[in-house]
Protein backbone atom coordinates (compact mmCIF):
# COMPACT_ATOMS: atom_id res chain seq x y z
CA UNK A 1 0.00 0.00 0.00
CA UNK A 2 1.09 3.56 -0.59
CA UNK A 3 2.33 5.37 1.95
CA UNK A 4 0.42 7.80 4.19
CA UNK A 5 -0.46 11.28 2.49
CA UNK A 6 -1.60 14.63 3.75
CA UNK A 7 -5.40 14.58 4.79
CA UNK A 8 -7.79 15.49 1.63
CA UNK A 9 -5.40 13.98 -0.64
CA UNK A 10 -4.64 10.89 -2.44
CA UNK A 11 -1.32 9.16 -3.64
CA UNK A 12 -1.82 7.25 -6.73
CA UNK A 13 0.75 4.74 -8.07
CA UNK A 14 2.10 5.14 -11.13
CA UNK A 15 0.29 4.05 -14.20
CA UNK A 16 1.49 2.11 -17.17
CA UNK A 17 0.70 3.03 -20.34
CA UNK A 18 -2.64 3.06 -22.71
CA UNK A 19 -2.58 -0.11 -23.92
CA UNK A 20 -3.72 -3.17 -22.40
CA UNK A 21 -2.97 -6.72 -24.49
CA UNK A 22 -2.96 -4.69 -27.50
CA UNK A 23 -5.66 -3.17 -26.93
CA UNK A 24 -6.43 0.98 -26.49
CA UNK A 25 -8.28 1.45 -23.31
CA UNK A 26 -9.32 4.70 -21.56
CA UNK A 27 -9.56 3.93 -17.96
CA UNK A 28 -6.13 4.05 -15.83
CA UNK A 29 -4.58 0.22 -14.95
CA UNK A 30 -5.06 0.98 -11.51
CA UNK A 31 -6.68 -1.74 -9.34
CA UNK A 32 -7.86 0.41 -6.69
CA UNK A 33 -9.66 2.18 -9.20
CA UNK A 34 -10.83 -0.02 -11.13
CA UNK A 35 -12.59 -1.84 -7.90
CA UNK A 36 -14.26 1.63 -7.26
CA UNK A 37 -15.26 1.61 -10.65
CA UNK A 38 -17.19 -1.34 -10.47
CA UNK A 39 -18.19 -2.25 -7.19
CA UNK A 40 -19.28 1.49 -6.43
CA UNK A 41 -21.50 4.09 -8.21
CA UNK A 42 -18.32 5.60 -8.96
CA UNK A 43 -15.09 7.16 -7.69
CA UNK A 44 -14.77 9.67 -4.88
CA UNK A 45 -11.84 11.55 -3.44
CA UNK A 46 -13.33 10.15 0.30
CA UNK A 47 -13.35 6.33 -1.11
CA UNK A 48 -10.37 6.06 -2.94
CA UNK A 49 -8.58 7.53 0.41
CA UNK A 50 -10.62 4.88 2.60
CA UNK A 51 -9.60 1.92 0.35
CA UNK A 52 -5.97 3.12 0.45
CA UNK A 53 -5.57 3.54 3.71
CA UNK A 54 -7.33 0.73 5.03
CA UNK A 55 -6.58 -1.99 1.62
CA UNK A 56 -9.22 -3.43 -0.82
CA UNK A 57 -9.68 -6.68 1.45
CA UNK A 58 -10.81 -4.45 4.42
CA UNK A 59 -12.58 -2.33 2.24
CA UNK A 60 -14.60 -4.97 0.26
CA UNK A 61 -15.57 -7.09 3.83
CA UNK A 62 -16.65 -3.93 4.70
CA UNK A 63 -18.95 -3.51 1.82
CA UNK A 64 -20.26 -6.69 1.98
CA UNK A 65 -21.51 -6.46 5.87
CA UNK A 66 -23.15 -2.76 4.91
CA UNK A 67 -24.75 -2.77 8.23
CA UNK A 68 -21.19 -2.11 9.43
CA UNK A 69 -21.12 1.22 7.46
CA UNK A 70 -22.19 4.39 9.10
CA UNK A 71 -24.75 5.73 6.76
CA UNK A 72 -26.53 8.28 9.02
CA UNK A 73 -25.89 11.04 6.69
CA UNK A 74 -27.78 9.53 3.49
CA UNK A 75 -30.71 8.00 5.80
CA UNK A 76 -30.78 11.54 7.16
CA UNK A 77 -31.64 12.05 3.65
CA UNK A 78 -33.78 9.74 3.03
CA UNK A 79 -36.05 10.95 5.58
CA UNK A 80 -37.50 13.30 2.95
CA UNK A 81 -38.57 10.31 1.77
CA UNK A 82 -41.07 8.76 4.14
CA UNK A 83 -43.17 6.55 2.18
CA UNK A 84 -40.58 4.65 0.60
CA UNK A 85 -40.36 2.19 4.31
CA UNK A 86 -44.38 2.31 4.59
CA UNK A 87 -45.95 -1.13 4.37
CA UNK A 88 -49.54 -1.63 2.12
CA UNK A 89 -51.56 -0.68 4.98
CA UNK A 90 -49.95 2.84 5.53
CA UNK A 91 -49.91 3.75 2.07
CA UNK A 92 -53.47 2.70 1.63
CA UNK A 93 -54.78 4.69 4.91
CA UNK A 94 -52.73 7.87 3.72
CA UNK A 95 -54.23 7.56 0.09
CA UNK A 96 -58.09 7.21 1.47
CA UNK A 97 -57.13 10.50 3.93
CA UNK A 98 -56.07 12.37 1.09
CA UNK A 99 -53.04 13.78 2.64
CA UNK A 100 -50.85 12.78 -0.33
CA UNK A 101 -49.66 15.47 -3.10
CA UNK A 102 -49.67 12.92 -5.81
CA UNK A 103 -52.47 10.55 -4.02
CA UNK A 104 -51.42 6.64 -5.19
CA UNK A 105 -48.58 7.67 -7.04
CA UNK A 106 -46.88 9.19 -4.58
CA UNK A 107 -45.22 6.35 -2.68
CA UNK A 108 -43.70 4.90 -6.40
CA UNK A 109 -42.77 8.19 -7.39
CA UNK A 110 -40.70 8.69 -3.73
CA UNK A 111 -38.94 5.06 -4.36
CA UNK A 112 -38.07 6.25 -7.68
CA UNK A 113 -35.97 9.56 -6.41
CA UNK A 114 -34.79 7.42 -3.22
CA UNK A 115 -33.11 4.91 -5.56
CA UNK A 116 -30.88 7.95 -7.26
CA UNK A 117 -30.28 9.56 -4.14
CA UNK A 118 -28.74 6.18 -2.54
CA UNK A 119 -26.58 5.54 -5.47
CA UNK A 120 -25.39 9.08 -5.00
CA UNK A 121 -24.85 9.26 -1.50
CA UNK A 122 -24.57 6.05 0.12
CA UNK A 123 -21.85 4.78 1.58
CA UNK A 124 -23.41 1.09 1.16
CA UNK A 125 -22.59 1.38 -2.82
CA UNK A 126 -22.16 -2.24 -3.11
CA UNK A 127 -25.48 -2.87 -1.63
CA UNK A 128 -27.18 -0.56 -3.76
CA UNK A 129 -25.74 -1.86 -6.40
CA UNK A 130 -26.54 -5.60 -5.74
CA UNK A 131 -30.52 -3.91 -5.11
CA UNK A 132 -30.08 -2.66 -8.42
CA UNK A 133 -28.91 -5.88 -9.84
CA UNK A 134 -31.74 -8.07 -7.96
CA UNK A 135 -34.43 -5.14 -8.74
CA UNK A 136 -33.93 -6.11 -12.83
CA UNK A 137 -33.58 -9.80 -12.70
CA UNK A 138 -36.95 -9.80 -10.56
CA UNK A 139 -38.44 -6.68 -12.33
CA UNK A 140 -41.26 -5.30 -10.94
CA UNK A 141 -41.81 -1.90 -13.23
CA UNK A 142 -42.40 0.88 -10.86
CA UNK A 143 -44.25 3.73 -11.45
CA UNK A 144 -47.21 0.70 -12.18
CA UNK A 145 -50.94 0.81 -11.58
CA UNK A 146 -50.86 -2.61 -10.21
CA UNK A 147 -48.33 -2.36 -7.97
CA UNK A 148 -49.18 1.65 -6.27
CA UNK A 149 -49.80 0.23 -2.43
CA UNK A 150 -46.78 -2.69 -2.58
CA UNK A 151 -43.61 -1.54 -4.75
CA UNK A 152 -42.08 0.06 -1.54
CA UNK A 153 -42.55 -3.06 0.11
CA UNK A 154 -41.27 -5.02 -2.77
CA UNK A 155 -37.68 -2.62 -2.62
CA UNK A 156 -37.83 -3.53 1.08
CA UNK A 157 -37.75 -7.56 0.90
CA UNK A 158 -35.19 -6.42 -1.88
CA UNK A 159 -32.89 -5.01 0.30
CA UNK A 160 -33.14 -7.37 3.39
CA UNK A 161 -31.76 -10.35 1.17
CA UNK A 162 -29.79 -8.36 -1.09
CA UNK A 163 -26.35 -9.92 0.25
CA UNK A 164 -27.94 -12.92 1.89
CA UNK A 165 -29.02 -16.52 0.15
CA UNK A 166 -31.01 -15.97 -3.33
CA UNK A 167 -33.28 -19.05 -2.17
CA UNK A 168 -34.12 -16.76 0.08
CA UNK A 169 -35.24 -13.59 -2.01
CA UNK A 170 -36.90 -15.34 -4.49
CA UNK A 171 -39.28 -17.08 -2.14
CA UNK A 172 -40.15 -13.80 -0.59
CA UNK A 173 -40.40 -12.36 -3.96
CA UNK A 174 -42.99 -15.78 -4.75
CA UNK A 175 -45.15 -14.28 -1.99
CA UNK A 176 -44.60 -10.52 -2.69
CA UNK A 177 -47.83 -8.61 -3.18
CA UNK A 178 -46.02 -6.53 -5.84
CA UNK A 179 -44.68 -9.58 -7.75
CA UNK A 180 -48.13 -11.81 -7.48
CA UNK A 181 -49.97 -8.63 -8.96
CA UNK A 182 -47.38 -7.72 -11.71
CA UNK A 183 -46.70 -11.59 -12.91
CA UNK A 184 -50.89 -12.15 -12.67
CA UNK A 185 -50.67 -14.77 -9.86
CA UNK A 186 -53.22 -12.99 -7.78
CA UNK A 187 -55.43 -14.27 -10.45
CA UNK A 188 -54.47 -17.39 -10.84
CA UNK A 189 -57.31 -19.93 -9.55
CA UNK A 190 -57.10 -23.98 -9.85
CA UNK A 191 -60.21 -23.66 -12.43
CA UNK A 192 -58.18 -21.01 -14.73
CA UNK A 193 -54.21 -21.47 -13.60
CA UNK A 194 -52.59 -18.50 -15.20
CA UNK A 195 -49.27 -19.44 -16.64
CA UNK A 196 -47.60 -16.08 -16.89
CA UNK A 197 -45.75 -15.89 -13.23
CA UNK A 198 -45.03 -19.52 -13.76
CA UNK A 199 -43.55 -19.33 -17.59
CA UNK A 200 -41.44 -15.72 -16.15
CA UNK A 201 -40.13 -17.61 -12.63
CA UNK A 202 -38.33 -20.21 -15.09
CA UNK A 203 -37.76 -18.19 -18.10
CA UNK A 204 -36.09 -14.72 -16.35
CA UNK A 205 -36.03 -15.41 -12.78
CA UNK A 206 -34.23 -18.60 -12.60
CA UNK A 207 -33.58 -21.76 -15.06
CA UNK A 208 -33.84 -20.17 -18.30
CA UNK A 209 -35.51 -21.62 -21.44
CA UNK A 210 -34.72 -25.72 -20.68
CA UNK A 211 -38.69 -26.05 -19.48
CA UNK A 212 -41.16 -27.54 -21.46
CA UNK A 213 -44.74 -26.39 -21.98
CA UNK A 214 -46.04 -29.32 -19.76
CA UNK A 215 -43.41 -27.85 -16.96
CA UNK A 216 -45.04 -24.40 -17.25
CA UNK A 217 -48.70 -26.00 -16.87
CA UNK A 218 -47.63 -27.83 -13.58
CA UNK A 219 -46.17 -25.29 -12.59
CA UNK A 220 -49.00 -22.75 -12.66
CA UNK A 221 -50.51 -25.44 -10.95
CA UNK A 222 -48.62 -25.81 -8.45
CA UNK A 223 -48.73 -21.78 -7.95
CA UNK A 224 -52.27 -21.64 -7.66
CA UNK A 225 -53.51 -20.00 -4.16
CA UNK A 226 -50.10 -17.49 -3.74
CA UNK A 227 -52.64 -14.66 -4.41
CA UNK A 228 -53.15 -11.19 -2.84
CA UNK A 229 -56.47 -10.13 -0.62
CA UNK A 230 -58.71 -7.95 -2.29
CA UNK A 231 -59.47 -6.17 1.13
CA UNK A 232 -56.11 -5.07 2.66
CA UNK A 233 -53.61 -5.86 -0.34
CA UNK A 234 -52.18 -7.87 1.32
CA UNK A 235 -50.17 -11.31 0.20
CA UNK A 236 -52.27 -14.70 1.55
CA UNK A 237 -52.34 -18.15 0.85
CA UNK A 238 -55.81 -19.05 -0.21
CA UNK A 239 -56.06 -22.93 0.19
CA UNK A 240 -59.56 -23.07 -1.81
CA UNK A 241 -57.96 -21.97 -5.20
CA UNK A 242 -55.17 -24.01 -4.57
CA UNK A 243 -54.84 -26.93 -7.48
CA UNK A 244 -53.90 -30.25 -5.71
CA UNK A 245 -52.72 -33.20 -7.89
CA UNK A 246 -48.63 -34.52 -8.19
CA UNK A 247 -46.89 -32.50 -10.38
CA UNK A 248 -43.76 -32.78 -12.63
CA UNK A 249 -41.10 -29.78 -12.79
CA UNK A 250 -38.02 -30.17 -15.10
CA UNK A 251 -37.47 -33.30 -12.85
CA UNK A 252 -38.62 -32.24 -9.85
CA UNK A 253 -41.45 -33.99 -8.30
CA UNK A 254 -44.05 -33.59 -5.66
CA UNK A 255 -47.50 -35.37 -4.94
CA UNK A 256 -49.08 -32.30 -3.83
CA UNK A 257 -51.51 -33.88 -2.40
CA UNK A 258 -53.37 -31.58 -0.11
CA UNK A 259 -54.64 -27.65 -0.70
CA UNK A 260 -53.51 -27.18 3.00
CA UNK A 261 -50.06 -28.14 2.01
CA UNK A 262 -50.42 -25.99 -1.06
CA UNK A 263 -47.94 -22.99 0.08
CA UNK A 264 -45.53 -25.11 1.42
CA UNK A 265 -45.40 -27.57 -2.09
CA UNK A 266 -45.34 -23.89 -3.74
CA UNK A 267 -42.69 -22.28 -1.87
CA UNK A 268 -40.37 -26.11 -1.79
CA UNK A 269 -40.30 -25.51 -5.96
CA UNK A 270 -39.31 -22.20 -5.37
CA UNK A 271 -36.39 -23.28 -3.37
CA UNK A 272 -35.65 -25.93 -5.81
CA UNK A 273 -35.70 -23.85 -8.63
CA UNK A 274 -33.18 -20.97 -6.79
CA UNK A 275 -31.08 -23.95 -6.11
CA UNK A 276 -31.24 -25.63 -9.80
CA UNK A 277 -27.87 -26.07 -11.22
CA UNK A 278 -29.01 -23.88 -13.90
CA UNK A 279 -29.97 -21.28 -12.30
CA UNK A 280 -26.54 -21.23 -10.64
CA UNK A 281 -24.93 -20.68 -14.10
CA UNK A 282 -27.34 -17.42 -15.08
CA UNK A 283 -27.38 -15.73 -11.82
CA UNK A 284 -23.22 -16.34 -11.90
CA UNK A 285 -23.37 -15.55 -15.64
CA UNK A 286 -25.29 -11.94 -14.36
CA UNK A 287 -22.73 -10.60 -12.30
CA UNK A 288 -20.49 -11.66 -14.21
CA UNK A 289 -21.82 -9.31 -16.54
CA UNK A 290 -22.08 -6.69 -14.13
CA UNK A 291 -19.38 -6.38 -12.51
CA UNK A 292 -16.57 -8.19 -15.61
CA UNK A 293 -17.85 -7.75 -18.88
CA UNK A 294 -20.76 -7.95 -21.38
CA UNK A 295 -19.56 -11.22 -22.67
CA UNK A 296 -17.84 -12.63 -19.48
CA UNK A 297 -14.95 -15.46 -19.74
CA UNK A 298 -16.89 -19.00 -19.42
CA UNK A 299 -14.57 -20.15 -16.76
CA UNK A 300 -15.06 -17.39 -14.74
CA UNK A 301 -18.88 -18.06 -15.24
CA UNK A 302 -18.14 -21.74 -14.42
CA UNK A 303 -16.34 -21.02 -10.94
CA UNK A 304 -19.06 -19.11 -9.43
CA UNK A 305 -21.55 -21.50 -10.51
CA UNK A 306 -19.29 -24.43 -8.36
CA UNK A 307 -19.35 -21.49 -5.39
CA UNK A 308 -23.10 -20.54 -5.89
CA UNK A 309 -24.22 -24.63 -5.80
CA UNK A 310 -21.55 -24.93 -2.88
CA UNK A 311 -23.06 -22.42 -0.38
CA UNK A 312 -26.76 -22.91 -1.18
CA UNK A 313 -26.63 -19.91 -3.34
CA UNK A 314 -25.32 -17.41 -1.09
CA UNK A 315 -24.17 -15.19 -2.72
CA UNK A 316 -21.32 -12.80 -0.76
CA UNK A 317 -18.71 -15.77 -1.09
CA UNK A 318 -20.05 -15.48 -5.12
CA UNK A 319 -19.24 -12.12 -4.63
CA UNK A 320 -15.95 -12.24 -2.83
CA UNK A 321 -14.73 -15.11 -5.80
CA UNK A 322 -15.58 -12.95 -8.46
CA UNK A 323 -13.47 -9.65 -7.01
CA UNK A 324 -10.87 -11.87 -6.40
CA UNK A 325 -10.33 -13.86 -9.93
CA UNK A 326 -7.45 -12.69 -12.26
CA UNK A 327 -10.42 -12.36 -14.77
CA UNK A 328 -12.07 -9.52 -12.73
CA UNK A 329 -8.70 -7.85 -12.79
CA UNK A 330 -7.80 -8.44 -16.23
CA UNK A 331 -11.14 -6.68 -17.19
CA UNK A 332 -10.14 -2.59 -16.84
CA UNK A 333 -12.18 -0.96 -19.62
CA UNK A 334 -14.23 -3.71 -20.42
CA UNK A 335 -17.95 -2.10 -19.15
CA UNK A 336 -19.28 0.43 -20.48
CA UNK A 337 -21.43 2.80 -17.91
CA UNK A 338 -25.45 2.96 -18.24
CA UNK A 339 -27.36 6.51 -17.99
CA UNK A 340 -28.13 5.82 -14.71
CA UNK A 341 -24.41 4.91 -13.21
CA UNK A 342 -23.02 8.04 -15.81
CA UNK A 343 -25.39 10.55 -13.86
CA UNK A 344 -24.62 9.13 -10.66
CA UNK A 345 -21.13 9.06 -11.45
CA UNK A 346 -20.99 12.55 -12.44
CA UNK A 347 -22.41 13.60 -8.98
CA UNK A 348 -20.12 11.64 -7.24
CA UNK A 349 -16.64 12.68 -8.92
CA UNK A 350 -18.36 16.55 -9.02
CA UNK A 351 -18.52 16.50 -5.18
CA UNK A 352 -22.71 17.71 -5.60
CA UNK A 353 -24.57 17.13 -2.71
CA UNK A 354 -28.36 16.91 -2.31
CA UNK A 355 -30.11 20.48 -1.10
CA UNK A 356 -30.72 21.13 2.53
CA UNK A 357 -34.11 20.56 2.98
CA UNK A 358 -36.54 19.56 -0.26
CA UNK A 359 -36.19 16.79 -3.02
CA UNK A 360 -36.59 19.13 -6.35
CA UNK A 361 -32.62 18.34 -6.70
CA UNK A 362 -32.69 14.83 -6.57
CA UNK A 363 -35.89 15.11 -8.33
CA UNK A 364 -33.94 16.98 -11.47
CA UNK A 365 -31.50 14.15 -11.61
CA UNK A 366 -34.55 11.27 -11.61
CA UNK A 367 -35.93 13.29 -14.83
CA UNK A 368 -32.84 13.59 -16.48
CA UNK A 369 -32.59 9.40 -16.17
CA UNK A 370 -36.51 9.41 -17.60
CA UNK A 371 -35.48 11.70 -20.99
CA UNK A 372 -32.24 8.89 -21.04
CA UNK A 373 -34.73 5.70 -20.80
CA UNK A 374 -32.83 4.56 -17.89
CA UNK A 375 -34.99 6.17 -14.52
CA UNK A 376 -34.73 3.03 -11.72
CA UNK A 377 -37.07 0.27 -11.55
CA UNK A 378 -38.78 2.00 -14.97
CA UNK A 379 -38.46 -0.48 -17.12
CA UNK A 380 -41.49 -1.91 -18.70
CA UNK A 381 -41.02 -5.73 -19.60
CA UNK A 382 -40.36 -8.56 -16.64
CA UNK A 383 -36.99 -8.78 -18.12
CA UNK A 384 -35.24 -5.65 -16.44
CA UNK A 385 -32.67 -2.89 -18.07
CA UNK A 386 -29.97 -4.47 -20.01
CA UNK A 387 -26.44 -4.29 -18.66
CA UNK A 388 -24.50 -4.33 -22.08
CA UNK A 389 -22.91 -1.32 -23.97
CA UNK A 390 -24.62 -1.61 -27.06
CA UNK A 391 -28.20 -1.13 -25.62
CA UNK A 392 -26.77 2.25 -23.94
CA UNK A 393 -24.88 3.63 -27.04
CA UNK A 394 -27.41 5.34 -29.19
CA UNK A 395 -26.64 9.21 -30.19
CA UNK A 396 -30.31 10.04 -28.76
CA UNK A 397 -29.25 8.69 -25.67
CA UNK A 398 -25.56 9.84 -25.48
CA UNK A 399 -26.75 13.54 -26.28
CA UNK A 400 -28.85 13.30 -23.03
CA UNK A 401 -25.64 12.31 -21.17
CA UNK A 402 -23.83 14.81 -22.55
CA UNK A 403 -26.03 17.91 -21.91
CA UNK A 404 -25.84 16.88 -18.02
CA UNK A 405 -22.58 16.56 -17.89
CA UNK A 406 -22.83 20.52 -18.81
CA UNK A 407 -25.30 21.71 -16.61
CA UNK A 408 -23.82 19.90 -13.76
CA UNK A 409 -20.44 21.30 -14.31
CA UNK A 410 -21.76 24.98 -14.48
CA UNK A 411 -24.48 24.37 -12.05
CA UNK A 412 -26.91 25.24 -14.42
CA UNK A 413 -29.57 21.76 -13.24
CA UNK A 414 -30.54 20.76 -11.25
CA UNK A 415 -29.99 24.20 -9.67
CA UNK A 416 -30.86 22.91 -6.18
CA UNK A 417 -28.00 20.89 -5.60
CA UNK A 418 -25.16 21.82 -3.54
CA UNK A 419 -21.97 22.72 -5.43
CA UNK A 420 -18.54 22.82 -3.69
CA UNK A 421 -17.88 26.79 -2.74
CA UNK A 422 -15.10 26.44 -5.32
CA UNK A 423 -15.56 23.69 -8.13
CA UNK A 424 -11.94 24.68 -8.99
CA UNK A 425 -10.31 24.13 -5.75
CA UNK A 426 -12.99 21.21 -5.75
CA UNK A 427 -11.00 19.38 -8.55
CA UNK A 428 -7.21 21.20 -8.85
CA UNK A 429 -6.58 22.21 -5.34
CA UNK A 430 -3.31 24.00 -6.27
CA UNK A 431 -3.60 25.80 -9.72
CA UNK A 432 -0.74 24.33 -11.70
CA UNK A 433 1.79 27.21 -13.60
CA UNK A 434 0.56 25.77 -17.11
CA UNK A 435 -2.33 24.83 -19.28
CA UNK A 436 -0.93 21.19 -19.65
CA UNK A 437 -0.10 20.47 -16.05
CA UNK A 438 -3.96 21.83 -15.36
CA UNK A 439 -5.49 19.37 -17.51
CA UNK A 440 -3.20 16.60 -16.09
CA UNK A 441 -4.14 17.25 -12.44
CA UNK A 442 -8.42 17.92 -13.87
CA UNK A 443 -8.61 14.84 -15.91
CA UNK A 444 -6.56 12.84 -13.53
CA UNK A 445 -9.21 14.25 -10.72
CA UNK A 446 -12.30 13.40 -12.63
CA UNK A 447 -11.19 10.16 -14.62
CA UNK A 448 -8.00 8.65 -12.65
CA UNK A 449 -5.41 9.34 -15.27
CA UNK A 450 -4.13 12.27 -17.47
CA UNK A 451 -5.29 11.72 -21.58
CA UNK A 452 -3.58 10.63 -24.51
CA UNK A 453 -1.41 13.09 -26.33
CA UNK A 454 -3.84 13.79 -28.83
CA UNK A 455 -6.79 13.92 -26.47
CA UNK A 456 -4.65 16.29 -24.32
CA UNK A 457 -3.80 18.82 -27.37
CA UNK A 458 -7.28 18.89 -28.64
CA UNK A 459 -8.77 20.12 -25.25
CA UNK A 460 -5.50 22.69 -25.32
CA UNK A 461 -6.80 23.59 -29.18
CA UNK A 462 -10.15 24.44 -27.51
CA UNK A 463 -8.92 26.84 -25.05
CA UNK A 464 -6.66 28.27 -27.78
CA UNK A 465 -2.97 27.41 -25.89
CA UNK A 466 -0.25 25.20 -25.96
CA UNK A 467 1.06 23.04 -23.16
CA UNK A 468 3.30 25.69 -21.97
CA UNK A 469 1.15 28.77 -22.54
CA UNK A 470 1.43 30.04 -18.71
CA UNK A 471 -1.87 29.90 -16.20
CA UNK A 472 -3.50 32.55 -14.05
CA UNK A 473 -6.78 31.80 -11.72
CA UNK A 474 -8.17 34.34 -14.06
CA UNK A 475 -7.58 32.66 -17.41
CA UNK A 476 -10.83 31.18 -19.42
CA UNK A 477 -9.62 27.57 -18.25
CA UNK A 478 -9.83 27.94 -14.52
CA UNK A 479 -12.69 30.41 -14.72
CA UNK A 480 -15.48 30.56 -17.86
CA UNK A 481 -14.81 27.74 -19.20
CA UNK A 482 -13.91 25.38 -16.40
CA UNK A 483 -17.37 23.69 -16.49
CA UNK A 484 -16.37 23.11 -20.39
CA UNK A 485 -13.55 21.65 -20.08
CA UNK A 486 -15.04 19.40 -16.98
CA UNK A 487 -18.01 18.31 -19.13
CA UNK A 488 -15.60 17.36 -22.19
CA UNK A 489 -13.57 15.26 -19.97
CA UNK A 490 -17.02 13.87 -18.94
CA UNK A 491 -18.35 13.30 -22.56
CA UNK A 492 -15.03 11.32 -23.06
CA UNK A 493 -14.67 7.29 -23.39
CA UNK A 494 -12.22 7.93 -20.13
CA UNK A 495 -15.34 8.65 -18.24
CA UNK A 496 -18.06 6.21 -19.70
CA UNK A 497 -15.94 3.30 -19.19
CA UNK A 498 -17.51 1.48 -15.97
């Protein structure tokens, strides 16, 4: 490890060169980095001096225990947020009194904002990103008529077995209110099964496509009676829609014999589904992609399945394998950033913080991810937002990125967010004699490493000076057209690399 620097600051190694097996690649070869990269919403000067100080083993166990992390100043936050821990029965008693501004929308539309302002703020990032990974593979859109009175919920049971056993979540998914309304089991009766929760539990949630049609009608079978009450919304097991008769999953059997025993026969295929070796491969297969690359190295994919079947599918010693492998190291520039982490990322590396009192900040940023297709848990079909580059790479979409990279830089919006009292001093604490040693220490600030000669000169060519050309605090760069030159460096392949 480095040696101890002055406080505020951070000593970075040196950095090899651009290439990597041949290859041109934007982001530095810098492990540290590259483990803030992907296993946070992006790099901050307080991180990057935590995990140097303290090592990347201490700092990942400490990631993966999040209740161990003092996060008092985003729940303080999140406060402004009250609806987003209120069970069905709040939500519903608040809606009839009327004392909502948006009446049933209002408890999606908090989640929504919530979900930005953790992945801005949190010190938890590898939980919130592990809620975001879980929150896709068992979609449940959100804002959704169906779904007004239990999507907070749903985020809750989420959370709780976010770094726990996936057995786990997915039965308490199986008997989510949200889930049973959005996949159609509430209506699911043993004179009309309906296959749709049972065909999307195989298909997205677990297995894959190795069932057969007759698997997806026992299965809806089997399924029948996990339904919601039409009184208080909330999730019951109704015994007299439950279909009784032995049924035959993908190999699995089960005499299901009884309507009494049907939640327990339900909620045992569950379990054996979360546990299938197949299901090992695509959940191992899914972080993969997440946190290695779109089209990860099979024997990477094949190692975490052995470590998923080993612990029951547990999935922080999946976690701790796949930080660990050579693969994971070998992968620097190999992800490509969604809308959602680029915003978030901005934030983070900017230094904004959310306003004082209010939400029309973090409100802002939730709109900007709407215009850029990529606001969280908005995603219409059961199969969640894509992870790979070239569903994020569009010009439409890249414009969007682009034009908040600007007003962020100059403060422009969301206005209500708090800027550093200096964004210069923010980013180049001492001003540098020169044009090129000020974009070395700004791009090395906001993207880990200093640019490529030609990248370099062309940002010089847009100021109108050379390398040498002398600096004052009063020239265009460190003044007028700071935010620029920030946003540029934002707009840049060295920033959208994950």
């Amino acid at each position: 490890m480095p040696g101890r620097s002055a406080p505020g600051t951070v000593v970075r190694p040196a950095l090899p060169g651009p290439t990597c097996n041949g290859v041109t690649v934007f982001t530095p070869q810098d492990p540290v980095l590259h483990l803030l990269r992907r296993a946070t919403y992006g790099p901050t000067p307080a991180a990057e001096a935590e995990i140097r100080e303290i090592g990347t083993a201490s700092w990942l166990n400490r990631q993966l225990a999040p209740s161990t992390i003092d996060d008092s100043a985003c729940d303080a936050l999140l406060t402004r947020y009250p609806l987003i821990s209120a069970d069905i029965t709040t939500i519903r008693a608040k809606v009839k009194a009327g004392t909502l501004k948006f009446g049933a929308w209002d408890a999606m539309q908090q989640l929504g904002s919530a979900a930005v302002a953790r992945a801005a703020w949190s010190r938890r990032q590898l939980l919130e990103i592990m809620v975001d990974v879980w929150s896709n593979l068992l979609n449940v859109t959100c804002p959704m008529g169906e779904v007004w009175d239990s999507r907070t919920g749903y985020d809750t049971l989420i959370r709780k077995h976010a770094l726990g056993r996936f057995a786990d979540l997915l039965k308490a998914t199986a008997t989510a209110p949200a889930m049973l309304s959005y996949l159609d089991n509430r209506s699911s009766t043993k004179a009309k099964p309906n296959e749709n929760y049972a065909r999307e539990l195989m298909e997205l949630h677990t297995v894959g496509l190795i069932y057969t049609e007759a698997d997806v009608k026992d299965a809806a079978r089997l399924l029948t009676g996990l339904t919601v009450d039409k009184t208080t919304g909330l999730y019951r097991f109704d015994a007299t829609q439950h279909a009784t008769g032995a049924v035959t999953i993908l190999g699995w059997r089960h005499d299901n014999a009884t309507a009494g025993g049907g939640e327990a026969a339900a909620l045992a295929f569950v379990e054996m589904l979360a546990l299938h070796p197949a299901t090992a491969e695509r959940v191992a297969r899914r972080l993969c992609v997440r946190f290695v690359a779109d089209d990860p190295p099979p024997a990477l994919v094949s190692r975490l399945q052995q470590v998923y079947v080993q612990q029951k599918s547990a999935i922080v010693p999946v976690l701790r394998a796949l930080f660990a492998s050579p693969e994971f190291a070998a992968s620097t520039g190999a992800k490509v950033r969604t809308p959602f982490e680029d915003l978030v990322a901005a934030v983070r590396v900017l230094g904004l913080q959310p306003e004082a009192s209010g939400t029309d900040g973090v409100r802002g940023l939730y709109n900007y991810l709407v215009d850029a297709g990529h606001a969280p848990m908005r995603w219409s079909p059961p199969n969640g937002y894509p992870d790979v580059a070239a569903a994020w790479t569009a010009p439409s979409g890249l414009l969007v990125r682009w034009n908040a990279h600007l007003n962020l830089a100059a403060g422009w919006y969301p206005k209500q967010l708090v800027r550093p009292a200096s964004m210069l001093t923010a980013l180049v604490p001492k001003l540098p004699a020169t044009h090129g040693a000020f974009l070395d220490a700004l791009t090395t600030r906001l993207v880990g490493t200093t640019l490529q000669p030609a990248h370099r000169d062309a940002l010089l060519a847009f100021l109108g000076k050379t390398a040498a050309s002398p600096l004052k605090a009063t020239d265009p760069a460190a003044a007028g057209r700071l935010p620029h030159l920030i946003a540029l460096v934002l707009d840049s392949p060295y920033f959208l690399a994950r």
